[in-house]
Protein backbone atom coordinates (compact mmCIF):
# COMPACT_ATOMS: atom_id res chain seq x y z
CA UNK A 1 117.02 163.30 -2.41
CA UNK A 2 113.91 161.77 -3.87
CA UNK A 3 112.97 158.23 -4.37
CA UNK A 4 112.01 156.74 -7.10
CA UNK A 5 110.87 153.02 -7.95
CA UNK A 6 110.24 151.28 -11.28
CA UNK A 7 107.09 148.73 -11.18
CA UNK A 8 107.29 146.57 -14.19
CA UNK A 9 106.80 142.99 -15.54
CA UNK A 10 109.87 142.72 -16.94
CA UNK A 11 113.67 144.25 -16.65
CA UNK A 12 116.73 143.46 -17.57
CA UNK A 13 119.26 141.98 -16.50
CA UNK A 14 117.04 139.47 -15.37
CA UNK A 15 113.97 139.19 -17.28
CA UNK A 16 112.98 140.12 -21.13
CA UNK A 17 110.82 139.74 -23.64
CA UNK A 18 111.05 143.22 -25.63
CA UNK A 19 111.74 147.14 -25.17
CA UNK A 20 109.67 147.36 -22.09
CA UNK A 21 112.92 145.38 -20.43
CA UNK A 22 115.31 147.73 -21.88
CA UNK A 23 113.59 150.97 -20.73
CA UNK A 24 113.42 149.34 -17.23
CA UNK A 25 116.92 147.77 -17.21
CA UNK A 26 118.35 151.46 -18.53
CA UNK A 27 116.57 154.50 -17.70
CA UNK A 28 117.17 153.68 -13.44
CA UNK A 29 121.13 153.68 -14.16
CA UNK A 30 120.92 156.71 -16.28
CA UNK A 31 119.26 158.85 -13.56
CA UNK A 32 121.33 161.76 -11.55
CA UNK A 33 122.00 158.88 -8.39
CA UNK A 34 122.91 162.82 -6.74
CA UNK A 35 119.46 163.60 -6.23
CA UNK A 36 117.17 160.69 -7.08
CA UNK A 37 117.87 156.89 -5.16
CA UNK A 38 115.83 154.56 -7.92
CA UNK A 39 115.06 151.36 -7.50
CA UNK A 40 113.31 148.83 -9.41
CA UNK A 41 110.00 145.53 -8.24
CA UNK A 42 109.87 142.83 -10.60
CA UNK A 43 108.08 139.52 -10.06
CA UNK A 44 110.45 136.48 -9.05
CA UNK A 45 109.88 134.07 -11.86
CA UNK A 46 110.53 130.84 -11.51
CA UNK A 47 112.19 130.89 -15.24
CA UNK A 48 114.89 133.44 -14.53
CA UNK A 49 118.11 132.11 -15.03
CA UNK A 50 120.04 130.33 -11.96
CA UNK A 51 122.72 132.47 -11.64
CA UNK A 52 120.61 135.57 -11.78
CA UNK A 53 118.37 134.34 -8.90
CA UNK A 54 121.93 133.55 -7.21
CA UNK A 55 122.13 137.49 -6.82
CA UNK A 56 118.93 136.73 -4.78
CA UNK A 57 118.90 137.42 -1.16
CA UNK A 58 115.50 136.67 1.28
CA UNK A 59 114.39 140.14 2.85
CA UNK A 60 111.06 139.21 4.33
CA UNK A 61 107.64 137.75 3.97
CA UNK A 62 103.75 138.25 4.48
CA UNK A 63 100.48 136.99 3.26
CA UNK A 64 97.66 138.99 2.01
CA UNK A 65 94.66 139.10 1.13
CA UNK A 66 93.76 138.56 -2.19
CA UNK A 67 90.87 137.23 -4.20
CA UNK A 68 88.97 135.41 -1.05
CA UNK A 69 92.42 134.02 0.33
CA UNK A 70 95.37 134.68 2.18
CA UNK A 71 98.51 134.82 -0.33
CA UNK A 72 101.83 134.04 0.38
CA UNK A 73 103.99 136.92 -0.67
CA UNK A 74 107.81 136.73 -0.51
CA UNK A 75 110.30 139.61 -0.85
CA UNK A 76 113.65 139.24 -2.24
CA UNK A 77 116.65 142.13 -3.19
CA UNK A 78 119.55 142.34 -5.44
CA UNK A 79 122.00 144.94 -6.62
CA UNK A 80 123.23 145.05 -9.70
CA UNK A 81 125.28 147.67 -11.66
CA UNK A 82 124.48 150.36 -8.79
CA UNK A 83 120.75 149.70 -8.60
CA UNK A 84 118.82 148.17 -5.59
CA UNK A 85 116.17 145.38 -7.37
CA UNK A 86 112.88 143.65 -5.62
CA UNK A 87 111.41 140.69 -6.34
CA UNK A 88 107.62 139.45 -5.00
CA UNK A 89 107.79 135.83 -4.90
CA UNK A 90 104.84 133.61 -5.12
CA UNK A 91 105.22 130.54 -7.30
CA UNK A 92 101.81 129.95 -7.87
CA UNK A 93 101.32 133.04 -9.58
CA UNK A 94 104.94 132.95 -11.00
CA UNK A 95 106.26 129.72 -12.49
CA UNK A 96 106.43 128.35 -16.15
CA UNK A 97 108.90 128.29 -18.35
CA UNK A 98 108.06 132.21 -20.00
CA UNK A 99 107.01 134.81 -18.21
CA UNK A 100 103.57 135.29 -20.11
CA UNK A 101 100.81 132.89 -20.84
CA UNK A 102 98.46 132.74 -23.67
CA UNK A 103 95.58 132.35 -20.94
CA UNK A 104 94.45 136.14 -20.38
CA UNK A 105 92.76 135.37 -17.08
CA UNK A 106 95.95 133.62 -15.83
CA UNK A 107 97.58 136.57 -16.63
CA UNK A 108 95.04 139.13 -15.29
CA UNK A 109 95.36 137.63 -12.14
CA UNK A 110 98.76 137.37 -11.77
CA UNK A 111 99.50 140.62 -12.32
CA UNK A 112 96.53 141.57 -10.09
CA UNK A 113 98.16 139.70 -7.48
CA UNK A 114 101.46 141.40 -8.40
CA UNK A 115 99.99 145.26 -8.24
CA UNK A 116 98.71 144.65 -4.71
CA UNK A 117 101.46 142.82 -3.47
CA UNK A 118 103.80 145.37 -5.09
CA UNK A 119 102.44 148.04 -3.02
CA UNK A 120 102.04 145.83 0.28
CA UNK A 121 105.18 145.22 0.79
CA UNK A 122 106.77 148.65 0.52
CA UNK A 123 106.36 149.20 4.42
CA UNK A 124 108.63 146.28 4.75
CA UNK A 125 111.33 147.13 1.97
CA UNK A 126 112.86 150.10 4.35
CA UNK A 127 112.54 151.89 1.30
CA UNK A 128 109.59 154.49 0.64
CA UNK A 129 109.26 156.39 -2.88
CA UNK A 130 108.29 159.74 -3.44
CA UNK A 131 107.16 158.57 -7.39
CA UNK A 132 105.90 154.82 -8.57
CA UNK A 133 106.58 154.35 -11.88
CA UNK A 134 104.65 152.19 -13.75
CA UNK A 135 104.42 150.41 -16.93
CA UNK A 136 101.75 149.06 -19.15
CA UNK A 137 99.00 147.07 -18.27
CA UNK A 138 100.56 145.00 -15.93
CA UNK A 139 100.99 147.66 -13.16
CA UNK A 140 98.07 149.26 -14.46
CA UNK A 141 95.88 149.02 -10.70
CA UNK A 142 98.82 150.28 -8.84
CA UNK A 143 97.74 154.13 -9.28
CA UNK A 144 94.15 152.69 -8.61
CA UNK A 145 94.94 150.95 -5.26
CA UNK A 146 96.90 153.74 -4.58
CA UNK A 147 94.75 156.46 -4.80
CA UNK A 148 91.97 154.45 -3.07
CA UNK A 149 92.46 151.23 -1.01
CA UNK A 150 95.91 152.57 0.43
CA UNK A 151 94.70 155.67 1.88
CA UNK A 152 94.25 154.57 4.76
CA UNK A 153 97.90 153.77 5.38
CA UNK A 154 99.83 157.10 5.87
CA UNK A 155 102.59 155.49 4.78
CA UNK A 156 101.29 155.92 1.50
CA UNK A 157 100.29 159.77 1.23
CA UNK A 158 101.41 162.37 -0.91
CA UNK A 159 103.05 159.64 -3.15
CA UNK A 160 102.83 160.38 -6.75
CA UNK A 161 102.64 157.38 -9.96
CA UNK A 162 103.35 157.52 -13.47
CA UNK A 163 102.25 155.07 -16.12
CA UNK A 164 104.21 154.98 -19.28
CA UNK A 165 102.49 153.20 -22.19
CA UNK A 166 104.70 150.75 -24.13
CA UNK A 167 102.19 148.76 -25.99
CA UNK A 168 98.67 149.96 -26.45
CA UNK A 169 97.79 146.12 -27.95
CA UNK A 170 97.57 144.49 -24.20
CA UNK A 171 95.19 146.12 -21.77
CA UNK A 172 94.37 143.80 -19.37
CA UNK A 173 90.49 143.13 -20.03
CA UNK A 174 88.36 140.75 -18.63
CA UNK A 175 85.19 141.24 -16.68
CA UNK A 176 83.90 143.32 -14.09
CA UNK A 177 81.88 140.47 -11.85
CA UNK A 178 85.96 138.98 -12.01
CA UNK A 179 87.75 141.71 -11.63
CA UNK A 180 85.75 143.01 -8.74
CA UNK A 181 86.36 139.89 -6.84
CA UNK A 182 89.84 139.84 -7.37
CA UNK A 183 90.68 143.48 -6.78
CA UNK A 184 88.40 143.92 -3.86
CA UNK A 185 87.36 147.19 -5.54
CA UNK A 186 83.78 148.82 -5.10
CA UNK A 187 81.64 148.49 -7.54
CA UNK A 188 81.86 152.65 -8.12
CA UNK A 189 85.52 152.09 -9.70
CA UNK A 190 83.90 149.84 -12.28
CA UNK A 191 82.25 152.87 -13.62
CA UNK A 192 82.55 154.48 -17.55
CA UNK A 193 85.31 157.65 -15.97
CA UNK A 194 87.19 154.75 -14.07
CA UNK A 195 87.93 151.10 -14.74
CA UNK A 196 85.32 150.39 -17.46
CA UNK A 197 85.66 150.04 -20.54
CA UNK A 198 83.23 148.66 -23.29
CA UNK A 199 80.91 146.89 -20.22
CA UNK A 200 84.57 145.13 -19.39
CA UNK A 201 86.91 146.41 -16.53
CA UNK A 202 90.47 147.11 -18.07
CA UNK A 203 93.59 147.34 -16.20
CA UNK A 204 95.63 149.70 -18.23
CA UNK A 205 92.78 152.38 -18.18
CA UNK A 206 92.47 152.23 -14.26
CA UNK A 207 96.35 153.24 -14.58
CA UNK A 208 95.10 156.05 -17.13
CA UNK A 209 93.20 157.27 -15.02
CA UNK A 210 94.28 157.20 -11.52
CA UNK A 211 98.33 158.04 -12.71
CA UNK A 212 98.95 161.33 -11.93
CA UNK A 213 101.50 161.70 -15.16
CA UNK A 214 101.04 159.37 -18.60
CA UNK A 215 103.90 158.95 -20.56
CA UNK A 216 104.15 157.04 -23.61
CA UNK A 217 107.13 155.81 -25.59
CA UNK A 218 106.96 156.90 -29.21
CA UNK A 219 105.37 160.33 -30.30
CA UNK A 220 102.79 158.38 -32.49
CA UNK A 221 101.19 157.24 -28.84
């Protein structure tokens, strides 16, 4: 049996703006559940419907570390149609009333937040995957921290990630003086084979390049 967990932004049942919610709602239930156990980590938004987050139930909690602070990071599970979902709660990162913002540093940093926290908390899940499966920009610096800042956790060795692109338009760019505070990364990352990109860092080539398997979701990718 191997595991398996989805990393997105969005899924359904419980969150959607477009196809990226499909693909993560559908492809876990449409897996062989004889040899893989897939699971999905979303972020607890605040504007998820009520009886959705009623399917909620509190697993545990931490803080870490994350741009010059400690963060609060909750964990929260629900099953639903078969499939075991987590959420990563922080309401500072995750309220409004939609799930994305027009302000792109608001949104690089909550989904900074999200990739480390993501990956923090699978010690405390009981859960440990085999493959991470990841999806656009937004989970773009979990193969990064994982092939770097989590090494020294063997928890986290020999496991594998996979970015799939869904839409090339968003790829999570902002600076590197920004982004190195907020990832904690080395300034070596930031370099023209790694995280930079056009003097900028960007997110969704970090996941490029430190996936070990790139899939895309049309043939014209």
């Amino acid at each position: 049996m191997k595991n398996i967990l989805f990393i997105a932004s969005e899924g359904v049942p419980f969150i959607k703006t477009g196809g990226l919610a499909d693909v993560v709602g559908s492809l876990p239930k449409n897996i062989d559940k004889k040899y893989f156990d897939v699971r999905v980590m979303l972020p607890k938004y605040t504007c998820i419907k009520q009886e959705l987050k009623d399917k909620m139930k509190y697993k545990t909690h931490f803080y870490m570390d994350f741009n010059w602070k400690s963060e609060y990071v909750g964990v929260l599970e629900a099953k639903v149609d078969g499939i075991t979902y987590y959420f990563i709660d922080n309401e500072s990162y995750f309220s409004g009333f939609k799930i994305y913002s027009d302000n792109v540093l608001d949104e690089i940093r909550k989904f900074s937040f999200f990739c480390k926290a993501a990956l923090s908390a699978l010690p405390l899940t009981g859960f440990r995957p085999d493959l991470i499966h990841c999806h656009d920009w937004q989970t773009g610096l979990i193969p990064v921290y994982l092939k770097n800042e989590f090494q020294a956790d063997s928890f986290y060795w020999g496991m594998k990630s996979i970015i799939t692109i869904h839409n090339l338009k968003f790829q999570g760019v902002w600076d590197v003086k920004t982004m190195k505070g907020l990832t904690g990364f080395s300034a070596d990352l930031f370099a023209p084979d790694k995280l930079e990109f056009h003097k900028d860092a960007n997110m969704l080539k970090g996941g490029l390049v430190y996936a070990d398997y790139i899939t895309t979701v049309s043939d014209s990718y």
